[in-house]
N, C-alpha and C. Protein backbone atom coordinates (compact mmCIF):
# COMPACT_ATOMS: atom_id res chain seq x y z
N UNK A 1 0.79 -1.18 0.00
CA UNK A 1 0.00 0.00 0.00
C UNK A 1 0.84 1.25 0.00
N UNK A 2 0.36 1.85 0.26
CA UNK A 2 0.76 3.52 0.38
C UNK A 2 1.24 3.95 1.57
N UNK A 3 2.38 4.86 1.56
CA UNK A 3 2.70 4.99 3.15
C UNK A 3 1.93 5.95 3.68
N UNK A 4 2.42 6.66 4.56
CA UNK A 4 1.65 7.26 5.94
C UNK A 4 1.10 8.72 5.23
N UNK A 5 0.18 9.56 5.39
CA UNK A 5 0.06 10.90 5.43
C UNK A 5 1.37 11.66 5.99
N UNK A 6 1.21 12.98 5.31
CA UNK A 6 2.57 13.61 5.71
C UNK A 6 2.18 14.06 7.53
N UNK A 7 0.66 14.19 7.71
CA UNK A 7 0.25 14.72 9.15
C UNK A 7 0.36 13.14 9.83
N UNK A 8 0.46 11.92 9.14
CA UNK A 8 0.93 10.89 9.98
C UNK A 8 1.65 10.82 10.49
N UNK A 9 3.01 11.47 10.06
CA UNK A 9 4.66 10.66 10.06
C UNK A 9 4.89 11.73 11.12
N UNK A 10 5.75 11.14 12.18
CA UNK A 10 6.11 12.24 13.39
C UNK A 10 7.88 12.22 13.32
N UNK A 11 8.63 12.87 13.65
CA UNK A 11 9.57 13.28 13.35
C UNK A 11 10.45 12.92 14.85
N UNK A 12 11.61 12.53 15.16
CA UNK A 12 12.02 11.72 16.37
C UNK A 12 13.16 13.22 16.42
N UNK A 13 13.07 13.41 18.20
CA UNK A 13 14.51 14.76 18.46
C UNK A 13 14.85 14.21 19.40
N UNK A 14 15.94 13.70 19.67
CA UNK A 14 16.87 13.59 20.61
C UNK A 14 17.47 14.61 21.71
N UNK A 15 16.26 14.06 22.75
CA UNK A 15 16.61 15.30 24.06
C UNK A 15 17.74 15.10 24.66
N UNK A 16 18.01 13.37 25.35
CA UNK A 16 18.93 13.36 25.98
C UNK A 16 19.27 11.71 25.50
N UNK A 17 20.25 11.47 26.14
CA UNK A 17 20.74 10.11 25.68
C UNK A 17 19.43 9.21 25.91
N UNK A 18 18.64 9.41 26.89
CA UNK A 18 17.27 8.03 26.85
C UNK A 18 16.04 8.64 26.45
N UNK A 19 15.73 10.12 26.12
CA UNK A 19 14.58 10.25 25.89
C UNK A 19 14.80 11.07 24.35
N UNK A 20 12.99 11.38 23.91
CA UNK A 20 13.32 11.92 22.31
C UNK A 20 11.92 12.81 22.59
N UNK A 21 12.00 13.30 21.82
CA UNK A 21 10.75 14.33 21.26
C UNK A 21 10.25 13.98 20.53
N UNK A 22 8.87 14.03 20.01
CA UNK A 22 7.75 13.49 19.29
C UNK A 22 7.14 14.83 18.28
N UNK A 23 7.64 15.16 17.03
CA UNK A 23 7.70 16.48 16.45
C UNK A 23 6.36 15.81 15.39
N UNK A 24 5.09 16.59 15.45
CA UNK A 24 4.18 16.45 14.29
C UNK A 24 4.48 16.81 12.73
N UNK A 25 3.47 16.43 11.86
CA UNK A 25 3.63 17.02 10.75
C UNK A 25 2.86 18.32 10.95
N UNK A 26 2.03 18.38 11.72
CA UNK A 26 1.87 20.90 11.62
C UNK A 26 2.76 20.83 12.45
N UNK A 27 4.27 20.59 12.99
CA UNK A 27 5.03 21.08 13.45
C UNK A 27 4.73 21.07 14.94
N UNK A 28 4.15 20.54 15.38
CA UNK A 28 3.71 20.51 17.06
C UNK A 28 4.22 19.54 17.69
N UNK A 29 4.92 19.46 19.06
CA UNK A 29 4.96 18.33 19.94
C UNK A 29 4.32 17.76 20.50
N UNK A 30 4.60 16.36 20.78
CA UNK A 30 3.01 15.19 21.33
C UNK A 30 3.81 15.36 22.53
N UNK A 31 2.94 15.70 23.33
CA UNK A 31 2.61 15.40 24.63
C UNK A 31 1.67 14.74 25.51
N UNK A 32 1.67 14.71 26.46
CA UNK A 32 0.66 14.36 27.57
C UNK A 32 -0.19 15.17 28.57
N UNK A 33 -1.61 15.45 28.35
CA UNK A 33 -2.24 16.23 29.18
C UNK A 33 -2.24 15.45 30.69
N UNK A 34 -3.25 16.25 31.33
CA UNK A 34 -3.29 15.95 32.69
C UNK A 34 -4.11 14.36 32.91
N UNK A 35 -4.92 14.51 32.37
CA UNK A 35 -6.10 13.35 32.05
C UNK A 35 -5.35 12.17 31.03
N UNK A 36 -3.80 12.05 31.28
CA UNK A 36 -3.05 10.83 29.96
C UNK A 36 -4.04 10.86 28.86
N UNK A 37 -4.27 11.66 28.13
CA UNK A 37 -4.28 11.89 26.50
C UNK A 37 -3.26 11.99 26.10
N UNK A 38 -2.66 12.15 24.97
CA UNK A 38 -1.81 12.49 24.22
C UNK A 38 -2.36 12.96 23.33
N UNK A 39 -1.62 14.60 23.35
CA UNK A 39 -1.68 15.67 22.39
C UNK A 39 -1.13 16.34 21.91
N UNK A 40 -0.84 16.72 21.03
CA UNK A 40 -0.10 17.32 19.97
C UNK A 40 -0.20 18.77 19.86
N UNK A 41 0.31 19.72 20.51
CA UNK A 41 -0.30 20.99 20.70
C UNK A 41 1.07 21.80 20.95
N UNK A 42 2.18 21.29 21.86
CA UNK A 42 3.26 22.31 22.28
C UNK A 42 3.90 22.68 20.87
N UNK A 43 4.37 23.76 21.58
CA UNK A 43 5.38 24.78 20.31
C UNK A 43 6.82 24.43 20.79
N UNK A 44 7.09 23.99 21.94
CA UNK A 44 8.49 23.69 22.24
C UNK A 44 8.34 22.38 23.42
N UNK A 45 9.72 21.96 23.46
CA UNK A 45 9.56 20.78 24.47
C UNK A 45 9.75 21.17 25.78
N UNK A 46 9.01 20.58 26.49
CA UNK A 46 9.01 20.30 28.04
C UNK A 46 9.26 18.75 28.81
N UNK A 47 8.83 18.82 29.90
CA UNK A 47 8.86 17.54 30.48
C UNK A 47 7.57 16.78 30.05
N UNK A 48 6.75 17.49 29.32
CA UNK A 48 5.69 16.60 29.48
C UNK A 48 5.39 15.81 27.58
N UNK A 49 6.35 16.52 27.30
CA UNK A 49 6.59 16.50 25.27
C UNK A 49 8.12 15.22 25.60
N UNK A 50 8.19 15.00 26.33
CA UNK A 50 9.44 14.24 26.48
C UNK A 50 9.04 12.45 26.13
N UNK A 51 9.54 11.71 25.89
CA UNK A 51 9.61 9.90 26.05
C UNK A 51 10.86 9.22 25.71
N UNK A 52 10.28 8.49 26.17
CA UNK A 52 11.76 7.19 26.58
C UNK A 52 10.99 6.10 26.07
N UNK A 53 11.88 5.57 24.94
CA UNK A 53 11.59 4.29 24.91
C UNK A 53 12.10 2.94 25.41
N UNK A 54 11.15 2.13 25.52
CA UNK A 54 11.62 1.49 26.78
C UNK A 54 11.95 -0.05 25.81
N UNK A 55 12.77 -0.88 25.67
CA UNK A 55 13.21 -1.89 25.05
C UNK A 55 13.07 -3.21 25.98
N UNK A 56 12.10 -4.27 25.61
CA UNK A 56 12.38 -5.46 26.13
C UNK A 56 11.92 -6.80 25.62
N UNK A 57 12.42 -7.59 25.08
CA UNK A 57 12.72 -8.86 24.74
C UNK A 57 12.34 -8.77 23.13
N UNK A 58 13.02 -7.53 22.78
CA UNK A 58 12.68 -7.46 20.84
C UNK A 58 11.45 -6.59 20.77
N UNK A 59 10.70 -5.98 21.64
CA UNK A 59 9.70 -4.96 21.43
C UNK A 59 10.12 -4.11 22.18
N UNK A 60 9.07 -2.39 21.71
CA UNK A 60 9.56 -1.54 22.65
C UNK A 60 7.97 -1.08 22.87
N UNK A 61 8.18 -0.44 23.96
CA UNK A 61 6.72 0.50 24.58
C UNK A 61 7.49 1.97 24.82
N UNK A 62 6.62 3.00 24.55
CA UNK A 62 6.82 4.36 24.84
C UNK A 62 6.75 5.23 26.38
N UNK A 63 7.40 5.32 27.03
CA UNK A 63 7.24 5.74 28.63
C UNK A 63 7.00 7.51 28.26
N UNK A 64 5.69 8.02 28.59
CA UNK A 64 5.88 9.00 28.25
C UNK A 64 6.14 10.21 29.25
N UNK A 65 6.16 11.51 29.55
CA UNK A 65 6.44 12.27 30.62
C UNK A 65 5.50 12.03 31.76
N UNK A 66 4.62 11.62 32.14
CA UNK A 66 3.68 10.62 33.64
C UNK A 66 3.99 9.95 33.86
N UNK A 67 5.10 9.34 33.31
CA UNK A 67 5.45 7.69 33.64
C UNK A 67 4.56 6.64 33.72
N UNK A 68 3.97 6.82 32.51
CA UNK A 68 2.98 5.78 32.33
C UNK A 68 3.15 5.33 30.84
N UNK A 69 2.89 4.33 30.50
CA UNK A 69 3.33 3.86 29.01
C UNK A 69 2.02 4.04 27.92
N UNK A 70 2.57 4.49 26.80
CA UNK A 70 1.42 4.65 25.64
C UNK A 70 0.77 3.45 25.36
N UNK A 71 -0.70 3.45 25.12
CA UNK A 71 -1.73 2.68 24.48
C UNK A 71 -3.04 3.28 24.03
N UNK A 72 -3.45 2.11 23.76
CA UNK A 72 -5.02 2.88 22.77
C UNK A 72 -5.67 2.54 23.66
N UNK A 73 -6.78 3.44 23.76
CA UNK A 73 -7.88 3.00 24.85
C UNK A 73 -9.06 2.55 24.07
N UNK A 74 -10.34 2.38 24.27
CA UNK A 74 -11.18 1.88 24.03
C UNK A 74 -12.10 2.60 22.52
N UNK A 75 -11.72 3.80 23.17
CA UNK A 75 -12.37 4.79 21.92
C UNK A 75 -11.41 5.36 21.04
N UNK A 76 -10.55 4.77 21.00
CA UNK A 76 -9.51 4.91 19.79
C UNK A 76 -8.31 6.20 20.15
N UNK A 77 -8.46 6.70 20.77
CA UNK A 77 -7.69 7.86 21.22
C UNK A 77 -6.35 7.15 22.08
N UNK A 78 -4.96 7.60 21.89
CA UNK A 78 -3.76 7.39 21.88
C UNK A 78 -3.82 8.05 23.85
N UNK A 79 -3.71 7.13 24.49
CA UNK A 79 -3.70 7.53 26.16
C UNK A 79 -2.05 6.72 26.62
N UNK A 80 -1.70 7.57 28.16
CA UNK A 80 -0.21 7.17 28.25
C UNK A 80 -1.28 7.55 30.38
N UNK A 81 -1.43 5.81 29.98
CA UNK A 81 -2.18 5.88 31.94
C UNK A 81 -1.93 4.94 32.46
N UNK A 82 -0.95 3.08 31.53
CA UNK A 82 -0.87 2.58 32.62
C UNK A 82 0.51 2.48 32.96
N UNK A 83 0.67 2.33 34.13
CA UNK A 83 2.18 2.45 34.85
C UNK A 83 2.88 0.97 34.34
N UNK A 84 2.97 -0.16 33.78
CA UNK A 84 3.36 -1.58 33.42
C UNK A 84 3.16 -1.55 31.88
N UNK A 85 4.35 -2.26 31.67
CA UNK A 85 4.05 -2.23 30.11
C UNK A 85 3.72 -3.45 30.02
N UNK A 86 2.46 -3.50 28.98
CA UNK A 86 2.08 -5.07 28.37
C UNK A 86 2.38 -5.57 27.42
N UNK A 87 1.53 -6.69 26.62
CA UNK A 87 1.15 -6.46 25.47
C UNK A 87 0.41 -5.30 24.52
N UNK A 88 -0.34 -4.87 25.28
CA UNK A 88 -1.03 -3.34 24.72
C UNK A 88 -0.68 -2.45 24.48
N UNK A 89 0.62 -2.12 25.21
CA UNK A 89 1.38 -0.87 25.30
C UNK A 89 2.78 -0.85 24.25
N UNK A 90 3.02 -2.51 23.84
CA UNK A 90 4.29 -2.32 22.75
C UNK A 90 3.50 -1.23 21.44
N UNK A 91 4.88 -0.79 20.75
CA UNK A 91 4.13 -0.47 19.93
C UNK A 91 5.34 -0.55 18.84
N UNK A 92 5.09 -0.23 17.34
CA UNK A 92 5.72 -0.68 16.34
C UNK A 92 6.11 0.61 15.51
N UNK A 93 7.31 0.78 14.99
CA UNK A 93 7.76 2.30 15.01
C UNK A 93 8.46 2.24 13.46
N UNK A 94 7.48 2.36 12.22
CA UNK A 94 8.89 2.35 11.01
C UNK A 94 9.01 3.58 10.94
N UNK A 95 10.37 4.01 10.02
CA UNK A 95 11.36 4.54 9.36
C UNK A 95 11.92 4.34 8.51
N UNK A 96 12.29 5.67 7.96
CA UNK A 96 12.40 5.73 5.96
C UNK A 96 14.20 5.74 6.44
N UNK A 97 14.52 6.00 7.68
CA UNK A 97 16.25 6.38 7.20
C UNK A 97 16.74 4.98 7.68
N UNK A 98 17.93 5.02 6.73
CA UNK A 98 18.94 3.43 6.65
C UNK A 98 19.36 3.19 8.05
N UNK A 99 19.61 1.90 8.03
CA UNK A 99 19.91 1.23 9.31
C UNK A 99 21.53 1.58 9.24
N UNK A 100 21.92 1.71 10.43
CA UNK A 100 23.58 1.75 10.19
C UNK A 100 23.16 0.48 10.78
N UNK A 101 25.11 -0.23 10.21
CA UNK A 101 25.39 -1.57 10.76
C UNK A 101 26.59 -1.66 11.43
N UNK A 102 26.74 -2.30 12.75
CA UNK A 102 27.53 -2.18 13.65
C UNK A 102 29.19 -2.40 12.94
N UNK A 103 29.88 -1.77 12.84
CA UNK A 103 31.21 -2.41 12.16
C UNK A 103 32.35 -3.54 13.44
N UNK A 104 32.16 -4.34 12.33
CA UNK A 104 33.34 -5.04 13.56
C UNK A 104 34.53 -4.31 13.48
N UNK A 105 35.16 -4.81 14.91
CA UNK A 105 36.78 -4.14 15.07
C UNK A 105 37.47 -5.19 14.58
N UNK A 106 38.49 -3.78 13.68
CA UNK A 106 39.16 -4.37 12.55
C UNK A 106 40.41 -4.86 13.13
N UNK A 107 40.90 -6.50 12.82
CA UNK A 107 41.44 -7.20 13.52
C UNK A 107 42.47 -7.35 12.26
N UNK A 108 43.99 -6.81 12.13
CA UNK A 108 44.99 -7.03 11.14
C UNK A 108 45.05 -8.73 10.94
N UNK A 109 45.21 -9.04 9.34
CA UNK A 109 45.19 -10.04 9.01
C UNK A 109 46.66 -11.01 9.34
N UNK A 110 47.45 -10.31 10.15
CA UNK A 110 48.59 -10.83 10.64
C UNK A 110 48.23 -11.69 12.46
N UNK A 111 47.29 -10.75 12.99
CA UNK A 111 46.89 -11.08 14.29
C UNK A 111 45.80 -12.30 14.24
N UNK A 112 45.23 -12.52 13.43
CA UNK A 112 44.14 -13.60 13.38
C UNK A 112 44.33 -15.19 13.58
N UNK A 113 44.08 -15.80 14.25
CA UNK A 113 44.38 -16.73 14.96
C UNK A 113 44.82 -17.12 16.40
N UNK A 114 46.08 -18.08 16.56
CA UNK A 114 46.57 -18.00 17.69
C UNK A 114 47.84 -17.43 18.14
N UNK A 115 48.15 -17.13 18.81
CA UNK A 115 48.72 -16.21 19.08
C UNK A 115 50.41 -16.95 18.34
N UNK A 116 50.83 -18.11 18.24
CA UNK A 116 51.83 -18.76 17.95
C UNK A 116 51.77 -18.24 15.88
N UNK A 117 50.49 -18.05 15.75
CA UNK A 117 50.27 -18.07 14.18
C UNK A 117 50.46 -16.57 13.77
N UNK A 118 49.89 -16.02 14.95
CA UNK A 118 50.14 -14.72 14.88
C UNK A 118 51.88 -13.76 15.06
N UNK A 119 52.77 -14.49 15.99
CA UNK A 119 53.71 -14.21 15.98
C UNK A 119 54.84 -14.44 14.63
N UNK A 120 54.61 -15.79 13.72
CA UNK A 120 54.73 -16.02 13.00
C UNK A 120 54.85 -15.48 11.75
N UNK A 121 53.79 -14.72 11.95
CA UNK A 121 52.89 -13.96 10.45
C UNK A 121 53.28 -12.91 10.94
N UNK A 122 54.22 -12.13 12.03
CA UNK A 122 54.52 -11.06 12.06
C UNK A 122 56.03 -10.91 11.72
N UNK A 123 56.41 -12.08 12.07
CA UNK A 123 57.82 -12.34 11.51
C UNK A 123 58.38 -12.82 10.08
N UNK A 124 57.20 -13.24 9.40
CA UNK A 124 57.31 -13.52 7.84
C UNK A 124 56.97 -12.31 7.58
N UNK A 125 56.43 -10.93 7.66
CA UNK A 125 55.90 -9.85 7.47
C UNK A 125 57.56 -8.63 7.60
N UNK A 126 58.27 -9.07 8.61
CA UNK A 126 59.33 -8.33 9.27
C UNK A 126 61.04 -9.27 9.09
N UNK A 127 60.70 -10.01 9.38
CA UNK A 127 62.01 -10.76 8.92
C UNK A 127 62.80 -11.26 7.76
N UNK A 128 64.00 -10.14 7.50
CA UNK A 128 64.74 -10.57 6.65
C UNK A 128 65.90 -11.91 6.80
N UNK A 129 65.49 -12.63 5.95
CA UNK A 129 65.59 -13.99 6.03
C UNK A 129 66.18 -14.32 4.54
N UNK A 130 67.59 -14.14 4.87
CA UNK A 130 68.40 -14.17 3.54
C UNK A 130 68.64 -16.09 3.27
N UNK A 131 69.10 -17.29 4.20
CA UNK A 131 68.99 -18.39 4.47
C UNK A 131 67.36 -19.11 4.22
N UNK A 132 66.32 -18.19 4.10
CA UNK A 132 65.24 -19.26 4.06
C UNK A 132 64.83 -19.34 5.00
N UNK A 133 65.11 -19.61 6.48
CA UNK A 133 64.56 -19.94 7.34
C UNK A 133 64.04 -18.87 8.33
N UNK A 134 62.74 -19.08 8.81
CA UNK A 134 62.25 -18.29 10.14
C UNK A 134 62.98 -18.66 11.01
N UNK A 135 63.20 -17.62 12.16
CA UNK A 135 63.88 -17.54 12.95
C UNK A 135 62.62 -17.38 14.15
N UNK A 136 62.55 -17.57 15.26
CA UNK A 136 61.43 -17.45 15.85
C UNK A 136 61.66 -17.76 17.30
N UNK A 137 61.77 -16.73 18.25
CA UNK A 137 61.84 -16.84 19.52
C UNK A 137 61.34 -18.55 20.23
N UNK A 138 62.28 -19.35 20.68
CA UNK A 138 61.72 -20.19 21.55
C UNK A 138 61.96 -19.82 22.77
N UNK A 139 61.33 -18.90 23.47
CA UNK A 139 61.02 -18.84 24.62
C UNK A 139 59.29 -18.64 24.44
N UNK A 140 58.60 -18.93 26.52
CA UNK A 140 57.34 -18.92 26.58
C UNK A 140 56.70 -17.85 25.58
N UNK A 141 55.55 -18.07 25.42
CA UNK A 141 54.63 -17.57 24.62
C UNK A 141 53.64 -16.65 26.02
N UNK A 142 53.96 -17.22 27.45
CA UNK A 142 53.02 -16.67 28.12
C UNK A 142 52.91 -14.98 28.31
N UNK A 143 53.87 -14.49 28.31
CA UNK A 143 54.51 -13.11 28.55
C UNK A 143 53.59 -12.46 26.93
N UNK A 144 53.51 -13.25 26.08
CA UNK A 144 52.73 -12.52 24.83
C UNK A 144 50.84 -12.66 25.57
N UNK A 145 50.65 -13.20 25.87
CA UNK A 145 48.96 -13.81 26.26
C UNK A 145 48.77 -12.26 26.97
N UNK A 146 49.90 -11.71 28.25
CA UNK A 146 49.48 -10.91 28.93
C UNK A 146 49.36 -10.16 28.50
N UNK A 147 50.61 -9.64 27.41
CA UNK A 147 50.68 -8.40 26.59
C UNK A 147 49.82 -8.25 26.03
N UNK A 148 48.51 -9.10 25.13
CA UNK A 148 47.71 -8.91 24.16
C UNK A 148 46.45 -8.79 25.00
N UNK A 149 46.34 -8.91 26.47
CA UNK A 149 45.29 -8.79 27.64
C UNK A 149 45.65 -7.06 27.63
N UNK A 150 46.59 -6.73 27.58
CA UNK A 150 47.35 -5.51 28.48
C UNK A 150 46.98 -4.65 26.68
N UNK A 151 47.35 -4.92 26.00
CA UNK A 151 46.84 -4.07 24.65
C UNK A 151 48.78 -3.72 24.02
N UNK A 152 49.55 -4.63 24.46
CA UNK A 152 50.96 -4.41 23.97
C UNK A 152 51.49 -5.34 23.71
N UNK A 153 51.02 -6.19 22.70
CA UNK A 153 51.23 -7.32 21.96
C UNK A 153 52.22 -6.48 20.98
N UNK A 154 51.78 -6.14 20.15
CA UNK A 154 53.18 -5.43 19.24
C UNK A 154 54.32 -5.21 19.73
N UNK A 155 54.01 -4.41 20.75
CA UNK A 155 55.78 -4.18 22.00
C UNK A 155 56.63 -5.18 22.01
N UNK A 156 55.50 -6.23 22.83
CA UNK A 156 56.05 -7.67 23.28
C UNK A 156 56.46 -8.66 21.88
N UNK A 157 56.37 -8.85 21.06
CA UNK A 157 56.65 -8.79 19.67
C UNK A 157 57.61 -8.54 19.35
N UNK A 158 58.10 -7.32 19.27
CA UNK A 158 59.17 -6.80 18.61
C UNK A 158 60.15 -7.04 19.66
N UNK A 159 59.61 -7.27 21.03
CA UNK A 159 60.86 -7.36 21.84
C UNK A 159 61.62 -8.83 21.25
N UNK A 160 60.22 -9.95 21.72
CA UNK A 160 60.57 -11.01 21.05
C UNK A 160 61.37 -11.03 20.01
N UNK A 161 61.44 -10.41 18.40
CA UNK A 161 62.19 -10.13 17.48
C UNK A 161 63.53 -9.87 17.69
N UNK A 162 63.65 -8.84 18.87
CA UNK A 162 64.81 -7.88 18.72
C UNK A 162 65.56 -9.10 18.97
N UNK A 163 65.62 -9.78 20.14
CA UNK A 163 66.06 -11.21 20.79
C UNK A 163 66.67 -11.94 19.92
N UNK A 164 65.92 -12.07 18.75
CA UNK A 164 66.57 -12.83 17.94
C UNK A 164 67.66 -12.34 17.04
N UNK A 165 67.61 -11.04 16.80
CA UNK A 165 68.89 -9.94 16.03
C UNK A 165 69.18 -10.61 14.37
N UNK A 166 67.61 -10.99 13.90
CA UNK A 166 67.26 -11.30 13.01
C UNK A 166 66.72 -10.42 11.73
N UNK A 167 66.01 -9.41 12.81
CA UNK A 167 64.97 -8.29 11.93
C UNK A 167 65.56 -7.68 12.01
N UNK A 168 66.10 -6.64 10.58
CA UNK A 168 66.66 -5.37 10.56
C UNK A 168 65.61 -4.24 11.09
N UNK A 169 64.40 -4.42 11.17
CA UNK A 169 63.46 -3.26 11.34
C UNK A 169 63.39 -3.21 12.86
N UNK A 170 63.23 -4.00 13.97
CA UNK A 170 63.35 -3.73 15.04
C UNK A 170 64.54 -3.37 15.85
N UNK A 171 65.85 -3.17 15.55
CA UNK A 171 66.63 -2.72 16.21
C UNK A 171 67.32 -0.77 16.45
């Protein structure tokens, strides 16, 4: 079908990190009267033009400035009166703007694996190796585990390297 009226579509403002503003199409904020209606009438935000949406188990419900959660009441009118969110009170929220997607942290294709594969691949990367052969610290590996806990795996690395007086780049 057809999407929403332009006086349908409400416009989301970010008050504070947990709550948003509810902006109409005539430009008005939804709020909450005294009697939990919800109405659309302010020219600027207050505490009572304010909501939080509230997230739980893959649905969300609207907490609005009474601290009571949005639902429909009987006669069709949009009310924010009961204090518990139900089934009644989720409600379903589209949007025209793109989803961002979380980026993973970018993990160098030298570090991937175990840490023995990883030291490896830093030394085929760094070691000039005129004979052919890797050269490769045999001492513990444990002193690297901490370093890569501690965020100085590279350090511990190159120390490893220097040790060996193999790599022209680490000395």
């Amino acid at each position: 079908g057809e999407g929403p009226d332009p006086t349908e579509q409400l416009t989301a403002i970010v008050v504070s990190e947990t709550k948003i503003a509810l902006k109409s199409g005539y430009g008005k904020y939804l709020g909450v009267n005294s009697e939990g209606v919800v109405i659309g009438r302010a020219d600027a935000i207050g505490p009572r033009e304010q909501w939080e949406p509230v997230f739980q188990e893959g649905k969300m419900a609207l907490l609005a400035g009474n601290s009571c959660f949005v639902s429909c009441n009987d006669s069709g009118d949009i009310v924010a009166t009961t204090k518990t969110a139900g089934e009644g009170e989720m409600v379903k929220i589209r949007t025209n703007i793109e989803r961002v997607k979380k980026q993973k942290v970018d993990v160098p294709d030298e570090e991937k694996g175990s840490l023995k594969e990883a030291e490896v691949n830093y030394v085929k990367k760094f070691q000039s190796f005129q004979d052919r052969r890797l050269r490769i610290n045999p001492d513990d590996r444990s002193k690297l585990k901490k370093a890569k806990e501690k965020g100085t795996l590279h350090e511990s690395l190159l120390d490893r390297r220097e040790k060996m007086k193999a790599d022209r780049y680490c000395k």
